[in-house]
C-alpha atoms as a PDB file:
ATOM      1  CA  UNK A   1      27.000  28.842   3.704  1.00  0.00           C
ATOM      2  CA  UNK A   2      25.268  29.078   7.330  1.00  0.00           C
ATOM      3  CA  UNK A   3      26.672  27.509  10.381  1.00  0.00           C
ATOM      4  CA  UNK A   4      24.371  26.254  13.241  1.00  0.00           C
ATOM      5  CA  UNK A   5      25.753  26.079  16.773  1.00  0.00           C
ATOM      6  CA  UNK A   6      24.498  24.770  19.641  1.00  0.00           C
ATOM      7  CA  UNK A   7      22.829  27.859  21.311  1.00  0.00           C
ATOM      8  CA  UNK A   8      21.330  29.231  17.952  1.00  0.00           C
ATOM      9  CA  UNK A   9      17.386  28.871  17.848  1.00  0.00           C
ATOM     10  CA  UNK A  10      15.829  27.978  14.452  1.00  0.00           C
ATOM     11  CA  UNK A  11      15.610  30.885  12.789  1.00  0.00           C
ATOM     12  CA  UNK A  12      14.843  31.092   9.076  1.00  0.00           C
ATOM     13  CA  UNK A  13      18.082  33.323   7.978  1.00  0.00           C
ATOM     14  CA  UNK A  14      15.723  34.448   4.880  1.00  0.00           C
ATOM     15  CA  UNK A  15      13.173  36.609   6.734  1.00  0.00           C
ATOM     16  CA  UNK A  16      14.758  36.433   9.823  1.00  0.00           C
ATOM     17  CA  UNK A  17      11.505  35.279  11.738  1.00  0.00           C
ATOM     18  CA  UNK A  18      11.034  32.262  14.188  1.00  0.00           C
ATOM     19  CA  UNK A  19       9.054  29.208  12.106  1.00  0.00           C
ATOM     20  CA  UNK A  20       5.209  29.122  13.070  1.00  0.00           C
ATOM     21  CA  UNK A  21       3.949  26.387  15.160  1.00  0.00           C
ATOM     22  CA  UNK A  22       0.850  26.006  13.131  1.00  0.00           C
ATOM     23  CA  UNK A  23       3.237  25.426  10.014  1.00  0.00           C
ATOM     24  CA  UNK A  24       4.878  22.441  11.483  1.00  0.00           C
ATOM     25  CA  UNK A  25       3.472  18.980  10.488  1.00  0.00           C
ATOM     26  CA  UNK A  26       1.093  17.172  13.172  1.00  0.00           C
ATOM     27  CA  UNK A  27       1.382  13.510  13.876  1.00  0.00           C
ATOM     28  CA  UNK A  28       1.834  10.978  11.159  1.00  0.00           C
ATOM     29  CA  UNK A  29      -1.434   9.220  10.363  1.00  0.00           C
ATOM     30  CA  UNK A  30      -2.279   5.837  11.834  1.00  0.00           C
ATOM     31  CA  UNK A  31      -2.161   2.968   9.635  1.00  0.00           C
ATOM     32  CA  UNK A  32      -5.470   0.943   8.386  1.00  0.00           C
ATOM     33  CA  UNK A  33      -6.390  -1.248  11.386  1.00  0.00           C
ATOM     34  CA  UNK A  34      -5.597  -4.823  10.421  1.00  0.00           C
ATOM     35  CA  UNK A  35      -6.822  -7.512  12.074  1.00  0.00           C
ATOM     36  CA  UNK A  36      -5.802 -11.577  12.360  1.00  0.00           C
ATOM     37  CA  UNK A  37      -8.243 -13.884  11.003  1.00  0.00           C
ATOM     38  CA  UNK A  38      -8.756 -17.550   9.263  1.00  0.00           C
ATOM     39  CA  UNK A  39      -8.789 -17.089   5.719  1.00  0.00           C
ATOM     40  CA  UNK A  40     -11.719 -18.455   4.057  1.00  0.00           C
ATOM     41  CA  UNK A  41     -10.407 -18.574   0.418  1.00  0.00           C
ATOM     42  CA  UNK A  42      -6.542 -19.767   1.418  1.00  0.00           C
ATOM     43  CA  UNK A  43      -6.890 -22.469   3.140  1.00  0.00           C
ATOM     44  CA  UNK A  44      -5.539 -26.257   3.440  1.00  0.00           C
ATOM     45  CA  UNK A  45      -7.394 -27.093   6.817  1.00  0.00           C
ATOM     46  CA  UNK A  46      -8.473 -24.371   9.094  1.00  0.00           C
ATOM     47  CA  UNK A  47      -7.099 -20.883   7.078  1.00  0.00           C
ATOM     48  CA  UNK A  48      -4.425 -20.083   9.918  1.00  0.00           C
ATOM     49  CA  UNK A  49      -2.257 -20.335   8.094  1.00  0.00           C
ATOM     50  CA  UNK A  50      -3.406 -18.259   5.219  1.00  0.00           C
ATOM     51  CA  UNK A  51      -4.536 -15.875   7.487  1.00  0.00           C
ATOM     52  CA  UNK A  52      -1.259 -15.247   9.366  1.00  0.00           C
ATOM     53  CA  UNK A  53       0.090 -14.902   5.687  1.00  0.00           C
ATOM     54  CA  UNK A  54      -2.455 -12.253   4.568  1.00  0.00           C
ATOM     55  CA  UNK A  55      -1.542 -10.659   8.309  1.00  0.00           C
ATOM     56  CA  UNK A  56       2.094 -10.521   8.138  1.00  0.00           C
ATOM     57  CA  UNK A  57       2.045  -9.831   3.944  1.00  0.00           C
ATOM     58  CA  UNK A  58       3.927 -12.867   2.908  1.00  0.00           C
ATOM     59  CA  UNK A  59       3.550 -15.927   0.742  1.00  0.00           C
ATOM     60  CA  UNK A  60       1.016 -18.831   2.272  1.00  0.00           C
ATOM     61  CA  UNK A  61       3.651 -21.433   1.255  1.00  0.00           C
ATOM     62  CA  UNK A  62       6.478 -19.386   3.627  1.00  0.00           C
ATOM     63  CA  UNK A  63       3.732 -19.652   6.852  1.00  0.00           C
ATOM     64  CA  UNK A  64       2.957 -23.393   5.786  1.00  0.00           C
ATOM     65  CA  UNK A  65       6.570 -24.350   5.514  1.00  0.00           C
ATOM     66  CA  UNK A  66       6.965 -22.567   8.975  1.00  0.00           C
ATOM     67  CA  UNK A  67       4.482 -24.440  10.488  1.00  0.00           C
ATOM     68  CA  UNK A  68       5.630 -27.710   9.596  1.00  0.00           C
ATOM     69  CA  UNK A  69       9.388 -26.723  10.360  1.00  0.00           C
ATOM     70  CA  UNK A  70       7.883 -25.545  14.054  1.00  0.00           C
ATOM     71  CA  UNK A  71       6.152 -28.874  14.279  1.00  0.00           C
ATOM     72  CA  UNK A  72       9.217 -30.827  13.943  1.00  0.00           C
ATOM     73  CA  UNK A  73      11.777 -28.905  16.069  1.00  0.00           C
ATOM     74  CA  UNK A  74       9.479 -28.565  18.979  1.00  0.00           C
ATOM     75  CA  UNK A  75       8.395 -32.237  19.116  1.00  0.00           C
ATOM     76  CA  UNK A  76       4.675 -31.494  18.162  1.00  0.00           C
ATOM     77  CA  UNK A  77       4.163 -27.823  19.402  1.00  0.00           C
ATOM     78  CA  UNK A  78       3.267 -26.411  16.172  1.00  0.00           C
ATOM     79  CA  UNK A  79      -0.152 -28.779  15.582  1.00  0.00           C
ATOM     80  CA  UNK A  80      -0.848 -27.772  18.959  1.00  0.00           C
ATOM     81  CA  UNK A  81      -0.959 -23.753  18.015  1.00  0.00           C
ATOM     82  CA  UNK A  82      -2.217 -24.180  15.154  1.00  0.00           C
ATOM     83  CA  UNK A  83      -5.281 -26.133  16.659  1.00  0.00           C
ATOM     84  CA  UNK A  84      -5.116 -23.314  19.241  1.00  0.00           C
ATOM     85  CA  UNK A  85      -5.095 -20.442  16.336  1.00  0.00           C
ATOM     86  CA  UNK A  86      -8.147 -22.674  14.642  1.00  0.00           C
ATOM     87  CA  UNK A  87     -10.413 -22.496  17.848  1.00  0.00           C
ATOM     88  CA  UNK A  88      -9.206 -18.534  18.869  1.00  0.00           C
ATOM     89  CA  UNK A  89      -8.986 -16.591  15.483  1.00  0.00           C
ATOM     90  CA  UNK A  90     -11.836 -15.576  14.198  1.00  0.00           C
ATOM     91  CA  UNK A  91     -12.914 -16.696  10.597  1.00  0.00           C
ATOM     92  CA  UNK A  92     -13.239 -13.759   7.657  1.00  0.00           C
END
């Protein structure tokens, strides 16, 4: 069994050499750019809805339910952003 302390450097006990720098792994690649949008195909009035869906990988219904829920706690707030979304996101 090997023991690292503190002070040790990384040294491969095998060969006994220091790891090469152009061995070690570069930056993780970036993800595929996504982009919000109104869904053309899943929609019920505008596609914000379906669009934030497809965005955030979730369920239509969920976003829908959300909506309403929003609407109703806030006194009116969610129509509001979601005409908002409707005249800001761009369509598919």
């Amino acid at each position: 069994m090997t023991e690292t302390t503190a002070h040790q450097s990384p040294i491969n006990p095998s060969d006994g050499q220091s790891p090469d720098p152009l061995a070690m792994p570069g930056p993780a690649p970036q993800p595929p750019y996504r982009r919000l949008t109104r869904s053309r195909t899943d929609r019920m009035l505008g596609g914000v809805c379906g669009g934030l869906a497809k965005y955030l990988g979730v369920d239509p219904t969920l976003v829908r339910l959300g909506t309403v829920a929003l609407t109703l706690v806030s006194g009116g707030a969610g129509i509001i952003a979601y005409v908002a979304a409707w005249i800001i996101v761009p369509e598919e």
